[in-house]
N, C-alpha and C. Protein backbone atom coordinates (compact mmCIF):
# COMPACT_ATOMS: atom_id res chain seq x y z
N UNK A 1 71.80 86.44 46.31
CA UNK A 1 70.37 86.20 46.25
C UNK A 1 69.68 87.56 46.08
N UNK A 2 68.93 87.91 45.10
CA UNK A 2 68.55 89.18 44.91
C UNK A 2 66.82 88.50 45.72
N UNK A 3 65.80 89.53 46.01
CA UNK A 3 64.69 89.43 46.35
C UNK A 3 63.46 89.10 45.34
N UNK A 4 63.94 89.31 43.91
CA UNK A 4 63.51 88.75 42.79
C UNK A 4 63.27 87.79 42.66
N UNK A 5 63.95 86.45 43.44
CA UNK A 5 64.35 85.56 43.39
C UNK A 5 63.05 84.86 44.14
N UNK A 6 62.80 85.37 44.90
CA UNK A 6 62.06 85.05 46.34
C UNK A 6 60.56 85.63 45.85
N UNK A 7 59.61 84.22 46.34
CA UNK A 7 57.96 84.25 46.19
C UNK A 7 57.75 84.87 47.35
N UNK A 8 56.34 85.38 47.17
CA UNK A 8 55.78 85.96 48.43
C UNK A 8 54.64 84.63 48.81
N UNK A 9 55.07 84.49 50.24
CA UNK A 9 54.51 83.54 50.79
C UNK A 9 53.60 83.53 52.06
N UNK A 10 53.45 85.13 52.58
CA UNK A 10 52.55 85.41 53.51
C UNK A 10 52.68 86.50 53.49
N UNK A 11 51.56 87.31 53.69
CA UNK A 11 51.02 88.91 53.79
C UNK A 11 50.02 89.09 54.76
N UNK A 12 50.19 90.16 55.75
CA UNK A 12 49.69 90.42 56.99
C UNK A 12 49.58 91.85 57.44
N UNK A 13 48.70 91.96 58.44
CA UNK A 13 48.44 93.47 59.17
C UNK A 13 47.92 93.64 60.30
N UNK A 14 48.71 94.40 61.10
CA UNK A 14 48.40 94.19 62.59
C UNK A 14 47.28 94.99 62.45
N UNK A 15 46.74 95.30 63.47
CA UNK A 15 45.19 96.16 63.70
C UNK A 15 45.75 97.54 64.21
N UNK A 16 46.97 97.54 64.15
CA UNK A 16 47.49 99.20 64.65
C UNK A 16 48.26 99.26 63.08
N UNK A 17 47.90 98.79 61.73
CA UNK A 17 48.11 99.09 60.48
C UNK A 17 50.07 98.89 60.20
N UNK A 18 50.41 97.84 61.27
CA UNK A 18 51.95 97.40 60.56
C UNK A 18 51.53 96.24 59.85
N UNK A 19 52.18 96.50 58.31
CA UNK A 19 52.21 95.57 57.26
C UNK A 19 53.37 95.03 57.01
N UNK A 20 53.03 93.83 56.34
CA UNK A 20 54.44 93.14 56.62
C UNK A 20 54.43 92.06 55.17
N UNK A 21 54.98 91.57 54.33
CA UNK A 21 55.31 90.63 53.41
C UNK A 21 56.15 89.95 53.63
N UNK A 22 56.19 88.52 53.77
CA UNK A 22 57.09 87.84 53.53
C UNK A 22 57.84 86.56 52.63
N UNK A 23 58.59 86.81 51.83
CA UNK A 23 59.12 85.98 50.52
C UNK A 23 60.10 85.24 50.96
N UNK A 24 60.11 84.08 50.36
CA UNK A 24 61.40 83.05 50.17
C UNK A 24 61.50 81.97 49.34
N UNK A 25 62.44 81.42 49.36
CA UNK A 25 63.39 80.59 48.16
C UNK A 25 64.47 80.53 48.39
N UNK A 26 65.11 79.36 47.50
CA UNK A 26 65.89 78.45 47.56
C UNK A 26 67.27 79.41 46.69
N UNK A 27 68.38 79.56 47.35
CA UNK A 27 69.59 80.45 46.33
C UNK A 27 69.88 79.12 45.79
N UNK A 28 71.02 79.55 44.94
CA UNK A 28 71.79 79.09 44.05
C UNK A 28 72.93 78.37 44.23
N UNK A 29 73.04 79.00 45.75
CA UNK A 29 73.89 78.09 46.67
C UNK A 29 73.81 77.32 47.71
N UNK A 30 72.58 76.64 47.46
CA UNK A 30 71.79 75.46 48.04
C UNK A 30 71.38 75.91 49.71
N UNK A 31 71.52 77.25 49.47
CA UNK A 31 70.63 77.75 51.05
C UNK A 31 69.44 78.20 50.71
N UNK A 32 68.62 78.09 51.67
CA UNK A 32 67.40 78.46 51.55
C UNK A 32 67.15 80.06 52.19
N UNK A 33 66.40 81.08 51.87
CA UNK A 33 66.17 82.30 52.13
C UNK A 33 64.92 82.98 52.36
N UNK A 34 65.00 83.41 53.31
CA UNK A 34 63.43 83.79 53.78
C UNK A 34 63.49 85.54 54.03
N UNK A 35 62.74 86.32 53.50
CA UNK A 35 63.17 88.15 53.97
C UNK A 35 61.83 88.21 54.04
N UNK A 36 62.02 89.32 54.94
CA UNK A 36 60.76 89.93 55.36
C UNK A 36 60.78 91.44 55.31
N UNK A 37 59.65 92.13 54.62
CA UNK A 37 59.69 93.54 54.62
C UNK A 37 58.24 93.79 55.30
N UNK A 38 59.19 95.23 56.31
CA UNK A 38 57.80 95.85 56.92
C UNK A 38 57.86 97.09 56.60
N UNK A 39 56.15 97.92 56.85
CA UNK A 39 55.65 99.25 56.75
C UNK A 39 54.88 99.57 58.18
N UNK A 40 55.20 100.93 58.47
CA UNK A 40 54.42 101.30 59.44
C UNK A 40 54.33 102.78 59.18
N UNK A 41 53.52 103.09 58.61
CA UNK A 41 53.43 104.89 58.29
C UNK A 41 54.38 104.80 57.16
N UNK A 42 55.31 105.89 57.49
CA UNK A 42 55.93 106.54 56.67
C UNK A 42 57.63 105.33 56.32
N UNK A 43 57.56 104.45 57.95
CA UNK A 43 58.52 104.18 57.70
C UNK A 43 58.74 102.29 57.16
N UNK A 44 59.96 101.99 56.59
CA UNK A 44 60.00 100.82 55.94
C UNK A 44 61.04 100.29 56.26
N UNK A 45 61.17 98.82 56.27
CA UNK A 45 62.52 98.05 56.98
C UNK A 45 62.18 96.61 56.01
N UNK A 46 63.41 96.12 55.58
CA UNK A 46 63.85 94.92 55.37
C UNK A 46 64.48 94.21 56.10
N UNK A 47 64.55 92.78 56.35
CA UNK A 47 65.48 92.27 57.12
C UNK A 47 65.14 90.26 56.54
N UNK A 48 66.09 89.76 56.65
CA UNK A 48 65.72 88.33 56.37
C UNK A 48 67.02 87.18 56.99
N UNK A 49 66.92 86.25 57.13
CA UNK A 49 67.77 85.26 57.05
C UNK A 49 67.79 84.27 56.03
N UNK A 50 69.55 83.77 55.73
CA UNK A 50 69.71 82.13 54.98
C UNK A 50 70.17 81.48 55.53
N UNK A 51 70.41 80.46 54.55
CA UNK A 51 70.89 79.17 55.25
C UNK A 51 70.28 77.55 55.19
N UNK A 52 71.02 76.53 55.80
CA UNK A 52 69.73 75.98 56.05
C UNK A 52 68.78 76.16 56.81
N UNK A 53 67.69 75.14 56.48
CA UNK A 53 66.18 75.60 56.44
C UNK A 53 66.24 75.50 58.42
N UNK A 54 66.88 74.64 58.62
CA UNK A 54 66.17 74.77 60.17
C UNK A 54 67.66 74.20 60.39
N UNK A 55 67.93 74.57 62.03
CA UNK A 55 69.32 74.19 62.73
C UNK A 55 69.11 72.73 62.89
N UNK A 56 70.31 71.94 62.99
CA UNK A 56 69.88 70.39 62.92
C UNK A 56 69.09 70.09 63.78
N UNK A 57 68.51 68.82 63.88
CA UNK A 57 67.37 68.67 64.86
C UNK A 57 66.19 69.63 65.34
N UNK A 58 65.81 70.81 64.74
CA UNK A 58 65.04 71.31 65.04
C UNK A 58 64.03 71.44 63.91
N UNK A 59 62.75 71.79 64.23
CA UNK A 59 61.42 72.31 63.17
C UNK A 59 60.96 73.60 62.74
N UNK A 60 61.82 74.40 63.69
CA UNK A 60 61.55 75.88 63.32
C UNK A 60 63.41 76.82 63.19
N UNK A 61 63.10 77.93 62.49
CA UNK A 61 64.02 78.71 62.30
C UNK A 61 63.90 80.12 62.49
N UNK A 62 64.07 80.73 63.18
CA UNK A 62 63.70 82.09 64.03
C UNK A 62 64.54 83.09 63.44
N UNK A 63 63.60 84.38 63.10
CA UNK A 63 64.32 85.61 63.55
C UNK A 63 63.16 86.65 64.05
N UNK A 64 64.11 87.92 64.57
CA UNK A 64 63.53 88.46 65.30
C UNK A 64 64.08 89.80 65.45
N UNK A 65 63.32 91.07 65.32
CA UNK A 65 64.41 92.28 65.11
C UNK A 65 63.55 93.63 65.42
N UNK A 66 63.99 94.64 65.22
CA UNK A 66 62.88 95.46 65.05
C UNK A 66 64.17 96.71 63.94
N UNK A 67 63.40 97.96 63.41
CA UNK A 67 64.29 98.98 63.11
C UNK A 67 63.92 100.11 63.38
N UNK A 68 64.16 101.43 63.21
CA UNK A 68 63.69 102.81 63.47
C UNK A 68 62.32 102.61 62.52
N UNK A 69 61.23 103.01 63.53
CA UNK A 69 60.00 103.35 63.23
C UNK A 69 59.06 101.99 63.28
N UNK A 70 59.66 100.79 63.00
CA UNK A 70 59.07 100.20 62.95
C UNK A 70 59.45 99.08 64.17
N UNK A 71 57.87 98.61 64.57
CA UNK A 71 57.87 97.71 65.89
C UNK A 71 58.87 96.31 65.67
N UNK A 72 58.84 95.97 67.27
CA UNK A 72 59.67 94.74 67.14
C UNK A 72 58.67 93.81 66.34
N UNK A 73 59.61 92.42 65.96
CA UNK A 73 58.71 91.95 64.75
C UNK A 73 59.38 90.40 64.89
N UNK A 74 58.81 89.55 64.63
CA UNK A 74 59.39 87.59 64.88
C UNK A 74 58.39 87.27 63.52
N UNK A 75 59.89 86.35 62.87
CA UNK A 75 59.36 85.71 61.43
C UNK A 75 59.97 84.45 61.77
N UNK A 76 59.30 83.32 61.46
CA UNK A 76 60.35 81.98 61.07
C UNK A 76 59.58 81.50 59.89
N UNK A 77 60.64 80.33 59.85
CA UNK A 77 60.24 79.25 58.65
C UNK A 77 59.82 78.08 59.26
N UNK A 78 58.87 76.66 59.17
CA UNK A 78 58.80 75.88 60.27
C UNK A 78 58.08 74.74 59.27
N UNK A 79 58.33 73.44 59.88
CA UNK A 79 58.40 72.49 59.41
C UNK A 79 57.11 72.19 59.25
N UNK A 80 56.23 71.46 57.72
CA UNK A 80 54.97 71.49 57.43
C UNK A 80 54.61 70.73 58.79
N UNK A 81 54.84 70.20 59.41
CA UNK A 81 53.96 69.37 60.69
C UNK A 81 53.45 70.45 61.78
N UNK A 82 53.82 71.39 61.72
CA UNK A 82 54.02 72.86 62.82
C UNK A 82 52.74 73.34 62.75
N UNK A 83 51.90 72.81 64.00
CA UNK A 83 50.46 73.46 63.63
C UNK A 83 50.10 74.83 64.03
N UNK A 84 50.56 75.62 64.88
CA UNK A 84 51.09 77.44 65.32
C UNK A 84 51.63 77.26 66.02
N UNK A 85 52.32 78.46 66.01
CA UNK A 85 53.65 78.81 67.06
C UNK A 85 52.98 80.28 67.44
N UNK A 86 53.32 80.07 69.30
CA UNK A 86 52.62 81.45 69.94
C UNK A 86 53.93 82.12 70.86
N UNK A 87 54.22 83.16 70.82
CA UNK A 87 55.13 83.80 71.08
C UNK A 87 54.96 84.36 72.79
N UNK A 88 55.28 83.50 73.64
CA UNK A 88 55.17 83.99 74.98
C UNK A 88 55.62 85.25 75.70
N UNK A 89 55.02 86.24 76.17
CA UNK A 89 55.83 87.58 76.80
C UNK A 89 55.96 87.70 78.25
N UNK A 90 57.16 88.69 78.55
CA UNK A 90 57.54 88.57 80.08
C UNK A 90 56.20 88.72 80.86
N UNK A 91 55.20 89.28 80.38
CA UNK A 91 53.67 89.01 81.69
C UNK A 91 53.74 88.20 81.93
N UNK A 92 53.62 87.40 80.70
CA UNK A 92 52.76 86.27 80.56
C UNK A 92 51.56 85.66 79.41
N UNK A 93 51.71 86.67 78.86
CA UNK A 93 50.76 87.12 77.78
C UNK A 93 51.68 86.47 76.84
N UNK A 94 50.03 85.60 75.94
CA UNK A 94 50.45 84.91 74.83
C UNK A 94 50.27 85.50 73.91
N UNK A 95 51.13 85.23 72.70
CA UNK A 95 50.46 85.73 70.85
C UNK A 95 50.59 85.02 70.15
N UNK A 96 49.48 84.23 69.73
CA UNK A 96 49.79 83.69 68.25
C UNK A 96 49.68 84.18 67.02
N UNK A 97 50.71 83.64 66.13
CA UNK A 97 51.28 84.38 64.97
C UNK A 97 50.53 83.75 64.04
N UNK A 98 50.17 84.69 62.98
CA UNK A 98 49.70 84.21 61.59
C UNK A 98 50.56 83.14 60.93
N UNK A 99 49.96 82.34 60.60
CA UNK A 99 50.79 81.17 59.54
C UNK A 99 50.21 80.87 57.88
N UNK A 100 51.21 80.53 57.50
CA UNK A 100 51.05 80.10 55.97
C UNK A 100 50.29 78.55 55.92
N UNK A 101 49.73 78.25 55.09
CA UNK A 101 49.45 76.94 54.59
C UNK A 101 50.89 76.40 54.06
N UNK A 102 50.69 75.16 54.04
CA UNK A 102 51.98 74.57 53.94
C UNK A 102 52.30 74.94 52.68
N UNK A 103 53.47 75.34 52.22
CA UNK A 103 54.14 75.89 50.70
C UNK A 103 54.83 74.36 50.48
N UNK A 104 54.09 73.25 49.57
CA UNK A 104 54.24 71.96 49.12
C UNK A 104 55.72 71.96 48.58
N UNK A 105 56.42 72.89 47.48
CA UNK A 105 57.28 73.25 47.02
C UNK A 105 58.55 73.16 48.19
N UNK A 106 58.40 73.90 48.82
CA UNK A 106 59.49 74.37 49.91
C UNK A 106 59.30 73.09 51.03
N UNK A 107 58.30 72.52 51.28
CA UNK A 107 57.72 71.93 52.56
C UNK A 107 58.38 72.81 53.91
N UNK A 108 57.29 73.94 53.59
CA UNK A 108 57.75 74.52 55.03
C UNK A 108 56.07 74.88 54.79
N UNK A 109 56.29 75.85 56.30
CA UNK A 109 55.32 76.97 56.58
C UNK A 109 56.04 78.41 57.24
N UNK A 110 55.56 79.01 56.82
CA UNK A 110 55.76 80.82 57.20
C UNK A 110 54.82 81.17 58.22
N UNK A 111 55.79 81.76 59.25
CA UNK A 111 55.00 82.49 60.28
C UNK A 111 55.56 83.75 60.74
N UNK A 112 54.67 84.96 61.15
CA UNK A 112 55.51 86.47 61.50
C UNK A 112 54.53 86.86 62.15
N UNK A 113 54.59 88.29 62.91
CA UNK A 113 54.12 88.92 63.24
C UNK A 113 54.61 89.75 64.22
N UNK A 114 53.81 91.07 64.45
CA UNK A 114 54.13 92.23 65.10
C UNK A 114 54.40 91.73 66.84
N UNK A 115 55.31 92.31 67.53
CA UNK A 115 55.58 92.20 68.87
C UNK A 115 54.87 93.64 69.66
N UNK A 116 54.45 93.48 70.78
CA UNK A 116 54.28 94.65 71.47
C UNK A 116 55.73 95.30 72.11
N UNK A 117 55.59 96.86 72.05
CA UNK A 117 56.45 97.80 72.63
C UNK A 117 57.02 97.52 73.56
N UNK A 118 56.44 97.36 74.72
CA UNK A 118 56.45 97.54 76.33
C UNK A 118 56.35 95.60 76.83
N UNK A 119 56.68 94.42 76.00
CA UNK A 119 56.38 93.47 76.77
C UNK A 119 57.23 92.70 76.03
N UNK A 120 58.48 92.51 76.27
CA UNK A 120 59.37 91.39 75.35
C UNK A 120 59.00 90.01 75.21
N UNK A 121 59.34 89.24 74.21
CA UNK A 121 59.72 87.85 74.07
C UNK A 121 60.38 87.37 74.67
N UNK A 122 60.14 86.14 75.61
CA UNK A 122 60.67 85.23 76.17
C UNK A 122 60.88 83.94 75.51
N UNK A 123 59.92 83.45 74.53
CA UNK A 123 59.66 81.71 74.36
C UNK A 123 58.78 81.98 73.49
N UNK A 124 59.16 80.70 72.30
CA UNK A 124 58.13 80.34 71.61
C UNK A 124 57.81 79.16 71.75
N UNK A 125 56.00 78.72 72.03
CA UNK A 125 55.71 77.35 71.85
C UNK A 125 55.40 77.08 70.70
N UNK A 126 56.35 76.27 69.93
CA UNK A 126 55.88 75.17 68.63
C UNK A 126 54.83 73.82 68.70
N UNK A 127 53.67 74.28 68.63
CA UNK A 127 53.04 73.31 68.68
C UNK A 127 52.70 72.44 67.08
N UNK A 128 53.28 70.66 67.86
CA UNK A 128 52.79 69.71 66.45
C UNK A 128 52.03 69.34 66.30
N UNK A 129 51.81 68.81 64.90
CA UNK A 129 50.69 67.59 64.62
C UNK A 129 50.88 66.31 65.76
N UNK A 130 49.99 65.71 66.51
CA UNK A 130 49.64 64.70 67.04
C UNK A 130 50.08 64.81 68.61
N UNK A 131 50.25 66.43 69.11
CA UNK A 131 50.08 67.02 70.38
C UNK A 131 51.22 67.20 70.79
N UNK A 132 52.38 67.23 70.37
CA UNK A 132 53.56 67.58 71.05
C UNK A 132 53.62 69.15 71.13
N UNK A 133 54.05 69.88 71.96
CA UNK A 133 54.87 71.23 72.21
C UNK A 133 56.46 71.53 72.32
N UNK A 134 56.88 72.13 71.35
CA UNK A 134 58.41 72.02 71.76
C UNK A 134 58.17 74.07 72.42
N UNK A 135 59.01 74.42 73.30
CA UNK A 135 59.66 75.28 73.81
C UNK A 135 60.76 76.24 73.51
N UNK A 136 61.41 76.79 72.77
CA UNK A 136 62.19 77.75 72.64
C UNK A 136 62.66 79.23 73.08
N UNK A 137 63.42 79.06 73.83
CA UNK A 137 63.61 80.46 74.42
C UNK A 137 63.95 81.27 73.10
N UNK A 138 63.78 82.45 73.43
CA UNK A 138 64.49 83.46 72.78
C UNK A 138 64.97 84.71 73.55
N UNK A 139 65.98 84.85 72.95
CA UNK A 139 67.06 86.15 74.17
C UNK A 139 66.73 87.74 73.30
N UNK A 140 66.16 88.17 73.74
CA UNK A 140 65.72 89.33 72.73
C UNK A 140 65.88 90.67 74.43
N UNK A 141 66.38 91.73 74.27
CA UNK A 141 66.87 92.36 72.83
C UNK A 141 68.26 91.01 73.42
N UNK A 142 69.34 91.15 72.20
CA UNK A 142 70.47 90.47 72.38
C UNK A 142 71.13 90.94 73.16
N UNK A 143 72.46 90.12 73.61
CA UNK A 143 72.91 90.69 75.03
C UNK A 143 73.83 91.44 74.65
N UNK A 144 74.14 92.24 73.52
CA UNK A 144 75.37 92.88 73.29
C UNK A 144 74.27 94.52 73.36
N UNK A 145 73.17 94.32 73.04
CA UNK A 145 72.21 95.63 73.32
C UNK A 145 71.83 95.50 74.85
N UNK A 146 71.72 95.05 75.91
CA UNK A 146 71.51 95.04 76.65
C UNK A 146 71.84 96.06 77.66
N UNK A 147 71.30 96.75 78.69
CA UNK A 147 71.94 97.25 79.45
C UNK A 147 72.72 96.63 80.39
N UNK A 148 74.26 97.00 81.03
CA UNK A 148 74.71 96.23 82.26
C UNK A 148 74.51 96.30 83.24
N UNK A 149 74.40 94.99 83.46
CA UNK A 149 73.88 94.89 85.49
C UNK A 149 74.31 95.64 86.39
N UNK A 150 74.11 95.60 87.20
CA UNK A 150 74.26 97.03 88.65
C UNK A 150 74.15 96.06 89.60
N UNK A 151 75.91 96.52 90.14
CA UNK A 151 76.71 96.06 91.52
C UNK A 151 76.93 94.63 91.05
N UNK A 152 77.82 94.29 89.69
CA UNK A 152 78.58 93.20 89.85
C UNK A 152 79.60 93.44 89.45
C-alpha cells in the first residue's frame, strides 16, 4: 500500500501548533488502511494501521503512539453511527477528539488528536447514535515500555 493510494480524510491543529493529516483506503488486498502523519516544529512522524476495518464486534479501531519530538497522539477509524469519542486521562480529565463527517464511500468516520505530556490515556468513551456509550480501555505506554514494579 503506498500512501498515494490513500485520501486525506481529516486535517487538524492543536493550539500548541501540532499538525496532523490523516488518509485512508482500501489496499488491494481487501484491508482497509488508515496513516496518519504528524508535524510539530521541526520535527515529523508517520505512523498508521491495516487491516480490517474494526475487530469483530466492535465500532471503533484504535491506535495510539507518539515519536521523538512529537507528542503522544490517538487516531481511529469508527463506525458512521459513532457520534464522538472522548479520550479519558489518569486525573480524570476528559478530551474530545476532532471527527470527520461520515466518509459515505468508506462508511466510516476519522477521529485523532494530540494527547497531553504529563497525563496518560486510560479509556475511550464511544459514544452512539440513540444514547449508548461503549467504554474501551487502552494500555498506553504498552507494557513491554513500561517500567518494572518494585518488590515483586
Amino acid at each position: 500500500m503506498t500512501m498515494e493510494g490513500l485520501r486525506e480524510v481529516l486535517v487538524g491543529e492543536s493550539p500548541d501548533g501540532v499538525r496532523w493529516v490523516v488518509r485512508a483506503g482500501p489496499g488491494a488486498d481487501g484491508g482497509f488502511y488508515t496513516w496518519i502523519g504528524r508535524s510539530f516544529g521541526d520535527a515529523r512522524a508517520e505512523s498508521g494501521m491495516g487491516g480490517d476495518k474494526f475487530p469483530p464486534g466492535q465500532l471503533i479501531n484504535v491506535w495510539i503512539g507518539q515519536a521523538d519530538g512529537i507528542p503522544l497522539f490517538v487516531m481511529a477509524r469508527t463506525a458512521p453511527q459513532v457520534k464522538h469519542v472522548t479520550v479519558m486521562l489518569a486525573s480524570g480529565s476528559r478530551r474530545e477528539l476532532s471527527m470527520s463527517p461520515v466518509i459515505e464511500d468508506f462508511g466510516l468516520r476519522f477521529t485523532a488528536g494530540r494527547l497531553p505530556d504529563n497525563d496518560l490515556p486510560v479509556s475511550l468513551e464511544v459514544a452512539v447514535e440513540g444514547g449508548e456509550t461503549q467504554v474501551h480501555d487502552l494500555r498506553w505506554p504498552p507494557r513491554r515500555f513500561r517500567p518494572p514494579l518494585r518488590g515483586t
